[in-house]
Protein backbone atom coordinates (compact mmCIF):
# COMPACT_ATOMS: atom_id res chain seq x y z
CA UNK A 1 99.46 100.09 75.96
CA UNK A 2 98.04 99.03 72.35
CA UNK A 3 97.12 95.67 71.07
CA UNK A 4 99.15 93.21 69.81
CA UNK A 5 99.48 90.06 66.74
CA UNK A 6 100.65 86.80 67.90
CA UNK A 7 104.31 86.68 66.33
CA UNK A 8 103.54 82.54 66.66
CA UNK A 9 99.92 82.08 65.10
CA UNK A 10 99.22 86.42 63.73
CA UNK A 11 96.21 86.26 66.21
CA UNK A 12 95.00 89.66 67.85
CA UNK A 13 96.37 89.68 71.37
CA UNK A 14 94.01 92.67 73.39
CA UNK A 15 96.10 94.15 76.28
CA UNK A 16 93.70 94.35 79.11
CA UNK A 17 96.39 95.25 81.95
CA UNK A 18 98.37 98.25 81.13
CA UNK A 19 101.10 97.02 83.65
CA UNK A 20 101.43 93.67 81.92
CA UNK A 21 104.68 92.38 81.03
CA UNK A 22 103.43 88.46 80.23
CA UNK A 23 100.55 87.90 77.93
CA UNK A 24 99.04 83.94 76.59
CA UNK A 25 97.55 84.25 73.10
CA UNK A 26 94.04 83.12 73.80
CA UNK A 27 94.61 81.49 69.82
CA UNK A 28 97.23 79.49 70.37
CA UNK A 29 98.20 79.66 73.92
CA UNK A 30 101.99 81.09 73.08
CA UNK A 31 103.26 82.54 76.53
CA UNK A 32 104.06 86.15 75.19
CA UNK A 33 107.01 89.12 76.45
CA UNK A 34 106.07 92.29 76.64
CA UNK A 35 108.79 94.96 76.39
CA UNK A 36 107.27 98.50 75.49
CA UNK A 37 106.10 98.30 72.18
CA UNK A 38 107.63 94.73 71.27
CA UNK A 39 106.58 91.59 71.72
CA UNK A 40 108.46 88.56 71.40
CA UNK A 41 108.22 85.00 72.26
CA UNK A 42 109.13 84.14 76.12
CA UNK A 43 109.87 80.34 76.21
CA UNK A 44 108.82 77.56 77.69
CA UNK A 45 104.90 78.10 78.98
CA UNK A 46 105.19 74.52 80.86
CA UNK A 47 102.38 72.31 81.07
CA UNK A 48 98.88 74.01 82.53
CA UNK A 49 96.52 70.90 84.12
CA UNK A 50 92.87 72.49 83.38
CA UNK A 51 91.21 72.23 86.40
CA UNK A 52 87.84 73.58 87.63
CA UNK A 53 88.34 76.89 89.67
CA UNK A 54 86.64 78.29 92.46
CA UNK A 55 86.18 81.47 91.21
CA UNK A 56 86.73 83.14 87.43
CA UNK A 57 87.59 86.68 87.72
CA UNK A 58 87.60 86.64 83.50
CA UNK A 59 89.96 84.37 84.78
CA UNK A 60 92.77 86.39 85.79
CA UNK A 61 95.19 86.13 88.52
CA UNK A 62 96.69 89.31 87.89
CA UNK A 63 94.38 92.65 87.92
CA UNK A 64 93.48 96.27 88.48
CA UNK A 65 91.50 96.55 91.87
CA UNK A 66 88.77 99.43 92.24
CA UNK A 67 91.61 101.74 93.33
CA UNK A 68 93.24 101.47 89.98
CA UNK A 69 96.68 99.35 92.04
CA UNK A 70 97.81 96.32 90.44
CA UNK A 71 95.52 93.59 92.47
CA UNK A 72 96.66 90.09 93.13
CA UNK A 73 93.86 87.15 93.41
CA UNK A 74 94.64 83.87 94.86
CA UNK A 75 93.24 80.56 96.09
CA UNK A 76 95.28 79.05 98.81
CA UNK A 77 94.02 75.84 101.22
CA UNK A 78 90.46 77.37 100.12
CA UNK A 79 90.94 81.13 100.86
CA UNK A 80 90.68 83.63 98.48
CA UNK A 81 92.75 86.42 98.61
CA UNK A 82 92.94 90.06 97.32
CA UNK A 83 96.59 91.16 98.06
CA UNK A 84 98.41 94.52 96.34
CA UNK A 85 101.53 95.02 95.71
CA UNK A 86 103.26 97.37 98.98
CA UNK A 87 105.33 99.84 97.52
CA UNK A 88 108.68 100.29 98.15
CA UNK A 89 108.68 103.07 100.32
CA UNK A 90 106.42 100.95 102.57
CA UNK A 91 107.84 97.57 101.66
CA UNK A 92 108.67 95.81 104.84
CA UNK A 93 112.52 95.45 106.04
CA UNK A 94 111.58 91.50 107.13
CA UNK A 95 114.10 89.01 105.71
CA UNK A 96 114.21 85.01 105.81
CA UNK A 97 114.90 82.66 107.19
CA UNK A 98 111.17 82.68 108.87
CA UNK A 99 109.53 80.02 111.46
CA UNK A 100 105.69 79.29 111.64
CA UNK A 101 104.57 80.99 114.60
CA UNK A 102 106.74 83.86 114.22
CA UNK A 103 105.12 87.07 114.54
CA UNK A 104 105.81 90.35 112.78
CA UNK A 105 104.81 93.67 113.04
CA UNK A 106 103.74 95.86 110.28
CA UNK A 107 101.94 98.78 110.21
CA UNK A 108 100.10 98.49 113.99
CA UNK A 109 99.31 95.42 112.72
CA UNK A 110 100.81 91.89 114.37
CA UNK A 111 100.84 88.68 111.64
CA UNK A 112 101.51 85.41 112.69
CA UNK A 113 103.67 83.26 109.87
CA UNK A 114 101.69 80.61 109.29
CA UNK A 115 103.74 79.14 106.30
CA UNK A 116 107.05 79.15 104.38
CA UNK A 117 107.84 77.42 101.37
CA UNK A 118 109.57 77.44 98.00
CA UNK A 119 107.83 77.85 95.23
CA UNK A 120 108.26 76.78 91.62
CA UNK A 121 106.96 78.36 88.19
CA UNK A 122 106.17 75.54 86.34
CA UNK A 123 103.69 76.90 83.65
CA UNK A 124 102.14 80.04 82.52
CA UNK A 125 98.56 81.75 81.07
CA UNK A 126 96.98 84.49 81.43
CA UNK A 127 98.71 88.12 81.91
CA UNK A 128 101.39 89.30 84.60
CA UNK A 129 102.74 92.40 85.52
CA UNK A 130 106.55 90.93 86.32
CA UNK A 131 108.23 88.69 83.75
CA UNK A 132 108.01 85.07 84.64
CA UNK A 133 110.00 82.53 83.64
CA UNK A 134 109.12 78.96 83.53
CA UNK A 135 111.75 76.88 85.99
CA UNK A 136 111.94 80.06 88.23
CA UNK A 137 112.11 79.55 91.85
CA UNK A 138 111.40 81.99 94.91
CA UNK A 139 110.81 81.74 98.68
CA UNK A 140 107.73 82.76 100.37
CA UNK A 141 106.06 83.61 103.49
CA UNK A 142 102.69 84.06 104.58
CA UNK A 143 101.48 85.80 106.91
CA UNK A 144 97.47 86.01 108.64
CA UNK A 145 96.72 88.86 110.66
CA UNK A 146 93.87 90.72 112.83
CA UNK A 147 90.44 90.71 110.95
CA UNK A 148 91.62 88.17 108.27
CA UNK A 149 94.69 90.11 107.15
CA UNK A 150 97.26 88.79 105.09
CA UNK A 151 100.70 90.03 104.65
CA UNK A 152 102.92 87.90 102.32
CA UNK A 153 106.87 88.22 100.80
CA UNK A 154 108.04 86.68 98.03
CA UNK A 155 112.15 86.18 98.15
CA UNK A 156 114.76 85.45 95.27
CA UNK A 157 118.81 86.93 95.51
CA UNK A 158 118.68 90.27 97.09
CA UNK A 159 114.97 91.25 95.68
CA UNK A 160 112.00 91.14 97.53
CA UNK A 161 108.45 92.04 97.05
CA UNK A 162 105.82 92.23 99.63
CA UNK A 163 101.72 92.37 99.25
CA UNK A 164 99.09 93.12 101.75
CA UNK A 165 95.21 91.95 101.54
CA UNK A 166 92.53 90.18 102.89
């Protein structure tokens, strides 16, 4: 993937994820759409409260791990989590509705649901490898397993995508 000008403010805008499909402008702060060798304006970025983090991974959410996979990091109730992305030849067959306590199987592995929610887009920064939209909403489970496993599904329609860290 090449580099890209701001169409909003003409600033550079360096591609540092080759999978991303959502880009900021680090000029202006424009929430930016990727689609191959276009770029066009995505909408509404929302409102972004800057906060002090607990970690800055050159502040990314969205990443390559060591392996080269597209690498999810996350802060939730003060863990930090690695996940990737499980393909969808090993995607789990798991559906909602889900109930805390619930166990699942995956992989010789048993996780325990320890929460399911909704959750909300309500702003955007930094790069993504999915287009996001701003007012988008999705259900969720999480899931802890053996030796600080985590197995979590995110649900919207009939699509489904499922990660897998620690």
């Amino acid at each position: 993937m090449k580099d890209f000008n701001c169409p909003n403010c003409g600033s550079l805008c360096p591609i540092f994820l080759d999978a991303a499909k959502v880009v900021t402008c680090s000029s202006c702060g424009t929430t930016l759409l990727l689609k191959g060798d276009h770029i066009a304006l995505a909408g509404d970025q929302g409102v972004m409260h800057d906060a002090p983090l607990l970690f800055g991974i050159g502040d990314e959410s969205c990443g390559t791990s060591q392996k080269g996979a597209i690498s999810w990091v996350s802060v939730d109730e003060g863990d930090v989590v690695e996940q990737i992305r499980i393909s969808d030849g090993r995607m789990p067959k798991f559906r909602p509705p889900f109930k805390p306590g619930e166990t699942l199987d995956y992989e010789n592995n048993t996780y325990t649901v320890t929460e399911v929610e909704q959750a909300e887009c309500i702003a955007l920064r930094r790069r993504f490898d999915e287009e996001l939209q701003v007012g988008e909403t999705y259900d969720f489970v999480n899931a802890t397993g053996e030796d600080n496993g985590l197995l979590s599904g995110e649900f919207w329609g009939a699509g489904s995508m499922w990660f897998q860290g620690r």
